[in-house]
C-alpha atoms as a PDB file:
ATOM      1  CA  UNK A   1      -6.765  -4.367  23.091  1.00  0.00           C
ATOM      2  CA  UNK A   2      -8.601  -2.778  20.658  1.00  0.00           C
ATOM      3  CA  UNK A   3      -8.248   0.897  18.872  1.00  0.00           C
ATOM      4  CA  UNK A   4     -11.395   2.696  20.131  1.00  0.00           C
ATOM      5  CA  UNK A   5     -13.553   3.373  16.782  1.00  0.00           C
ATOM      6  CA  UNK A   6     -11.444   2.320  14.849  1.00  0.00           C
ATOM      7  CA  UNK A   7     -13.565   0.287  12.812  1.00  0.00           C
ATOM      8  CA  UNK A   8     -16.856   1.744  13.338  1.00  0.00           C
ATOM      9  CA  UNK A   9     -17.220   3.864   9.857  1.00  0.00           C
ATOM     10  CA  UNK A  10     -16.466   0.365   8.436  1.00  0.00           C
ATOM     11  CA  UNK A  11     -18.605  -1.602  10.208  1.00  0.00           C
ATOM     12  CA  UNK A  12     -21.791   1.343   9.744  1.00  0.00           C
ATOM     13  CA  UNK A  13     -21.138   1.016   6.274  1.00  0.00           C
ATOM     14  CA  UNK A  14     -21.582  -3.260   6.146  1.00  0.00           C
ATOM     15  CA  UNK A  15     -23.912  -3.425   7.998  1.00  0.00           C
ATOM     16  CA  UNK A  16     -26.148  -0.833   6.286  1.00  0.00           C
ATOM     17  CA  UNK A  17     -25.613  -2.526   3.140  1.00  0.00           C
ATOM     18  CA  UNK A  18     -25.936  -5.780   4.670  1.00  0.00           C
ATOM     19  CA  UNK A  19     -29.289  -4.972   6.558  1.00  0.00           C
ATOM     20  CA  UNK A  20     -30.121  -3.364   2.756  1.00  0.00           C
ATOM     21  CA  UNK A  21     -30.261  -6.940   1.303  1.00  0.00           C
ATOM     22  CA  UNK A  22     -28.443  -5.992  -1.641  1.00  0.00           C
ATOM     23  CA  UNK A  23     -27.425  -9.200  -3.132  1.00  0.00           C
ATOM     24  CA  UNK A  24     -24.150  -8.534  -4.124  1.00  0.00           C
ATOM     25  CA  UNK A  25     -22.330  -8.803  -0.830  1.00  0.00           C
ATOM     26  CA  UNK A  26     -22.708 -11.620   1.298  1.00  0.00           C
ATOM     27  CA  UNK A  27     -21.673 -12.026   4.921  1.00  0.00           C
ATOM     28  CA  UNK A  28     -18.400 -14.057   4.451  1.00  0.00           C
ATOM     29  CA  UNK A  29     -17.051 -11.440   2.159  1.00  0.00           C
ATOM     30  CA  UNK A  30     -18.200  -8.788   4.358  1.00  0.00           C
ATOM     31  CA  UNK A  31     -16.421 -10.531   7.086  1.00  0.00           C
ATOM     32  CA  UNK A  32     -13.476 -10.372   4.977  1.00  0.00           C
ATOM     33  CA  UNK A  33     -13.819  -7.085   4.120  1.00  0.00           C
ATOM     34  CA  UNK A  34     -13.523  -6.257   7.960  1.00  0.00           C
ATOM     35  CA  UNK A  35     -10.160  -8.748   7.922  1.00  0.00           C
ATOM     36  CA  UNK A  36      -8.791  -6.937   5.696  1.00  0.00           C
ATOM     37  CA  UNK A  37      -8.814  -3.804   7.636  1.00  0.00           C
ATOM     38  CA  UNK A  38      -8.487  -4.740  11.129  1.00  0.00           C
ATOM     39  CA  UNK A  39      -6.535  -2.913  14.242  1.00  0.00           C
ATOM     40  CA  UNK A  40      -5.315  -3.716  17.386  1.00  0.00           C
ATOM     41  CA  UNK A  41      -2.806  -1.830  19.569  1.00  0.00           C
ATOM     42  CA  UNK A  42      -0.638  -3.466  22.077  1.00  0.00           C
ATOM     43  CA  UNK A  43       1.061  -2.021  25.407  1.00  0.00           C
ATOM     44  CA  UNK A  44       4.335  -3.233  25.927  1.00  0.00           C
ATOM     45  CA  UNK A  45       5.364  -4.616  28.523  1.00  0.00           C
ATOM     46  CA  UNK A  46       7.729  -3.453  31.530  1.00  0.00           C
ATOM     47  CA  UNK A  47      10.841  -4.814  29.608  1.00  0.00           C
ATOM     48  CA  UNK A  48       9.555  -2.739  27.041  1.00  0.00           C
ATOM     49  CA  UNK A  49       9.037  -6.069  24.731  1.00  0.00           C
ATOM     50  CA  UNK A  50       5.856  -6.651  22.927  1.00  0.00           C
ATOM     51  CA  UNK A  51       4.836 -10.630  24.260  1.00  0.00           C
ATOM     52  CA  UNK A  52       1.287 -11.120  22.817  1.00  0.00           C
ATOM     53  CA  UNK A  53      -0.864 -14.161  22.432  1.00  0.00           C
ATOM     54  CA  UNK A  54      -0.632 -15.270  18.621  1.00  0.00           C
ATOM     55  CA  UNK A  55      -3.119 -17.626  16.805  1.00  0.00           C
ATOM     56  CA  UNK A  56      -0.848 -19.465  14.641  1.00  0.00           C
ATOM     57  CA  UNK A  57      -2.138 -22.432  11.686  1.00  0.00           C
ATOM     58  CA  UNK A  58      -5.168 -22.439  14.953  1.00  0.00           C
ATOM     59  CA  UNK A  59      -3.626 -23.010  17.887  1.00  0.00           C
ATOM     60  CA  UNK A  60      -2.298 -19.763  20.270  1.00  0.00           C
ATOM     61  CA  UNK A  61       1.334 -19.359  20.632  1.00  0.00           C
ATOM     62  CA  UNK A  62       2.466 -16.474  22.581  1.00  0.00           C
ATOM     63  CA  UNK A  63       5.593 -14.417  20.849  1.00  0.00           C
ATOM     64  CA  UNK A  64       7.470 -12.017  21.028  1.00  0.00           C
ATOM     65  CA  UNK A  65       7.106  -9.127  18.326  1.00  0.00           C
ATOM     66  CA  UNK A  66      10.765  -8.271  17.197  1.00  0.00           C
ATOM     67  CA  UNK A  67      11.340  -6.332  13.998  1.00  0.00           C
ATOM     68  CA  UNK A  68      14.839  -7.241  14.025  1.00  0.00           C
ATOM     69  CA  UNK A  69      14.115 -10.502  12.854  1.00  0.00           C
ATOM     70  CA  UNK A  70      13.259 -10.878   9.286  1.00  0.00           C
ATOM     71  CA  UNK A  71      10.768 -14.190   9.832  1.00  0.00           C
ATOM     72  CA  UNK A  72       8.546 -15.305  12.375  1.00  0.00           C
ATOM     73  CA  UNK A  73      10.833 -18.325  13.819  1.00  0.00           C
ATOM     74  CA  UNK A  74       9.242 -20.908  16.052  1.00  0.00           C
ATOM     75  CA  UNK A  75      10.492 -22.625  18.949  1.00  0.00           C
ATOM     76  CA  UNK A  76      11.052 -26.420  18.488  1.00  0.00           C
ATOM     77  CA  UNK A  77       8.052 -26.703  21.372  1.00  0.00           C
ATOM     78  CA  UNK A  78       6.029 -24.319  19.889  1.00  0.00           C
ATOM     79  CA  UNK A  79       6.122 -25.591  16.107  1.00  0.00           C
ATOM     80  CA  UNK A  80       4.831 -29.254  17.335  1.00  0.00           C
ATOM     81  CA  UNK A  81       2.342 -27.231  19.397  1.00  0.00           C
ATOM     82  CA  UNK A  82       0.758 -25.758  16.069  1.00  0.00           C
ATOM     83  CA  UNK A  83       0.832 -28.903  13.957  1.00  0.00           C
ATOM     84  CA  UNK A  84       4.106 -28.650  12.117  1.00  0.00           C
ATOM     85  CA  UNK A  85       6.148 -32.003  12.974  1.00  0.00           C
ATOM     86  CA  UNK A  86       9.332 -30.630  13.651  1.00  0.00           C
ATOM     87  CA  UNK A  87      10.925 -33.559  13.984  1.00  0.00           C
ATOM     88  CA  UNK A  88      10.099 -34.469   9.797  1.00  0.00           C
ATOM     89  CA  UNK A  89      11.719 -31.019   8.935  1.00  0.00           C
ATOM     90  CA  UNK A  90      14.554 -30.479   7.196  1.00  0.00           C
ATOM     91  CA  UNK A  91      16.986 -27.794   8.679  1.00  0.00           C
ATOM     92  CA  UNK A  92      19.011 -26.389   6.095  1.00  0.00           C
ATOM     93  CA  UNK A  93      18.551 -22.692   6.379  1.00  0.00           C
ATOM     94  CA  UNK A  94      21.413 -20.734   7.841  1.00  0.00           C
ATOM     95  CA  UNK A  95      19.922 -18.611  11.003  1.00  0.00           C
ATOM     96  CA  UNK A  96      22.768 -15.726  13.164  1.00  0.00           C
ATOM     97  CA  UNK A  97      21.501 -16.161  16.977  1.00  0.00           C
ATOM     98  CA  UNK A  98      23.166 -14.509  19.824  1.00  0.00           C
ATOM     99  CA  UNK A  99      25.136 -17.911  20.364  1.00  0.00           C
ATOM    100  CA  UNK A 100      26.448 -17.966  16.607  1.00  0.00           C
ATOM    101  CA  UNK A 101      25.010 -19.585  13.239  1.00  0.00           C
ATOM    102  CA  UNK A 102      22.565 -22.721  13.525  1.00  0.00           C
ATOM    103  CA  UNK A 103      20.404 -24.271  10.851  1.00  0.00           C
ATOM    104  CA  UNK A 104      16.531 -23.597  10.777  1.00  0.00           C
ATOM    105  CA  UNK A 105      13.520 -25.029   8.728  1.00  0.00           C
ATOM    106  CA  UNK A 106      12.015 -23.004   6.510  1.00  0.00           C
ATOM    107  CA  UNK A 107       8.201 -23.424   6.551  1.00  0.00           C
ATOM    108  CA  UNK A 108       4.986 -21.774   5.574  1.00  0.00           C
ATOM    109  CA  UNK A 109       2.723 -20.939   8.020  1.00  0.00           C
ATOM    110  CA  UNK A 110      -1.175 -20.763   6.740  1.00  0.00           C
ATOM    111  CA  UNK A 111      -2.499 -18.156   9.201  1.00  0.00           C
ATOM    112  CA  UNK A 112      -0.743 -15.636  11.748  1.00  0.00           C
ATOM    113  CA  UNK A 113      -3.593 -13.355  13.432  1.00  0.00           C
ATOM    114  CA  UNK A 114      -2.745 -11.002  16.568  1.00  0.00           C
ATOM    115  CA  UNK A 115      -6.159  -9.753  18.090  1.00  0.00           C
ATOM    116  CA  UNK A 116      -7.887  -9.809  14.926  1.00  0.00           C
ATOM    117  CA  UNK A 117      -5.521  -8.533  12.463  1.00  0.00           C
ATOM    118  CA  UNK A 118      -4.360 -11.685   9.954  1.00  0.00           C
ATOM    119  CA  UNK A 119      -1.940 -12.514   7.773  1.00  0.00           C
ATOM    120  CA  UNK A 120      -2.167 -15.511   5.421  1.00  0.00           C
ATOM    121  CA  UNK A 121       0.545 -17.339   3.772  1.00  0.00           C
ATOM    122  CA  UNK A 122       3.402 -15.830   6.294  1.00  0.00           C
ATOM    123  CA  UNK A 123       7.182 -17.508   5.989  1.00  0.00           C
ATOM    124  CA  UNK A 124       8.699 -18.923   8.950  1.00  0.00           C
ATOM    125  CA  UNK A 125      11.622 -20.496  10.396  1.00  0.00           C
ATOM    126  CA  UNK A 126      11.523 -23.774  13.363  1.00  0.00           C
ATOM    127  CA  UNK A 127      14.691 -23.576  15.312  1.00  0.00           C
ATOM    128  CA  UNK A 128      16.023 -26.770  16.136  1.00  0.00           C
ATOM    129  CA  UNK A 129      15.767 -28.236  19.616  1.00  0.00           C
ATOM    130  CA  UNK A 130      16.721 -26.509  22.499  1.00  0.00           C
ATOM    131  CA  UNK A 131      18.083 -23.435  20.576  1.00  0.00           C
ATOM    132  CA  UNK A 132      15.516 -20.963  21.131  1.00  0.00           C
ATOM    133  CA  UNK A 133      12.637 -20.511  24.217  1.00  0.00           C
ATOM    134  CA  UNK A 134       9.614 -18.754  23.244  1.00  0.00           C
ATOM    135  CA  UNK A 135       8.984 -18.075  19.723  1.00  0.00           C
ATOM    136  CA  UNK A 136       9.381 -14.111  17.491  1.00  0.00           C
ATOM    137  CA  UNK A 137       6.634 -12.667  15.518  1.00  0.00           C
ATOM    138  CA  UNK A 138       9.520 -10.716  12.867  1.00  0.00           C
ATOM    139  CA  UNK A 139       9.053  -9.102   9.837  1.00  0.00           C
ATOM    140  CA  UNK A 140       7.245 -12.186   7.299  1.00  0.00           C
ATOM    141  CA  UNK A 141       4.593 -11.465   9.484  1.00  0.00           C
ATOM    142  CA  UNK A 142       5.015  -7.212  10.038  1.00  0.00           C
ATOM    143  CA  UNK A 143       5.819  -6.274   6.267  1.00  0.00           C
ATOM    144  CA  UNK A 144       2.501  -7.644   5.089  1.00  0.00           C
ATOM    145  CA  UNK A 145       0.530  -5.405   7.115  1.00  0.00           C
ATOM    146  CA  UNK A 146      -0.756  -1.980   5.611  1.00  0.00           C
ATOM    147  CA  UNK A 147       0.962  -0.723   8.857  1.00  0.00           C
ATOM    148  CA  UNK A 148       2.957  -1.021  12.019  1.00  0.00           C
ATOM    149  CA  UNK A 149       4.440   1.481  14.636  1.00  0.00           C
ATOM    150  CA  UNK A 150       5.552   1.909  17.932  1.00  0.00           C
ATOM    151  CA  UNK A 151       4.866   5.243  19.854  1.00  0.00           C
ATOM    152  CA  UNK A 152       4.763   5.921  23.207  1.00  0.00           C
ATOM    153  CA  UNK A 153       5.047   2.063  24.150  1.00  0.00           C
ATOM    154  CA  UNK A 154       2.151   0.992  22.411  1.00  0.00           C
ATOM    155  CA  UNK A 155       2.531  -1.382  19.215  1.00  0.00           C
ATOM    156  CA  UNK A 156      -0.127  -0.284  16.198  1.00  0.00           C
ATOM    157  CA  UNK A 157      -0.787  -3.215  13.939  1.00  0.00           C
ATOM    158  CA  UNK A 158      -3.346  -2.515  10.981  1.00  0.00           C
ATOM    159  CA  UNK A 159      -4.240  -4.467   8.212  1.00  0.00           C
END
């Protein structure tokens, strides 16, 4: 879902100096310069938990948002689903679950991008096998935005 108007002043101003023909900005780097400030705000759900579709290195991934957990960490399942070989990884990163201390693989994942609003370069953990169903969005993903919140059960992300 998207913030009503939120980028509209933006997008006036590109494409006025787009339609202008003024040489100096062409329409990849306007289309970055709309990246760079995207918005999207998401309702949670009746849990109260923010589960959103994620496009991760491509591929869509849906994860939970948690901002108690300082790295996006991927399922087993979910890292083969975007490309990253789990099986070739090596797990020597100390993770605390609920069910004590396992070791993760540290990893870096190209592109994380929630209804428009991307992050590049974003550090993440793969859980080993069978440790973890479903995969977190945490805070290598969050605390590279320009902002996040939560009010009234709706999650702002902006970029």
């Amino acid at each position: 879902m998207r913030l009503p108007g939120a980028l509209s002043p933006l997008a006036l101003a590109l494409l006025f100096t787009i339609a202008g023909g003024l040489p100096s900005i062409a329409p990849t780097r306007a289309a970055e310069m709309l990246q760079l400030n995207a918005a999207t705000a998401l309702k949670a759900g009746q849990n109260g938990h923010f589960i959103v579709k994620a496009e991760i290195n491509g591929r869509d991934v849906r994860v939970m948002v948690d901002t108690g957990a300082s790295a996006v960490a991927l399922s087993y399942e979910d890292a083969k689903d975007v490309g990253l070989h789990p099986s070739n990884l090596d797990y020597n990163v100390p993770v605390s679950t609920a069910n004590g201390v396992v070791k993760a693989a540290g990893v870096s994942l190209d592109k994380v991008e929630i209804d428009g609003v991307r992050v590049s370069d974003v550090q993440g953990l793969v859980m080993p096998e069978g440790v973890m169903r479903g995969s977190l969005l945490g805070m290598s993903f969050l605390g590279k935005l320009k902002s996040f919140k939560v009010e009234d059960g709706v999650l702002y992300l902006k970029n």
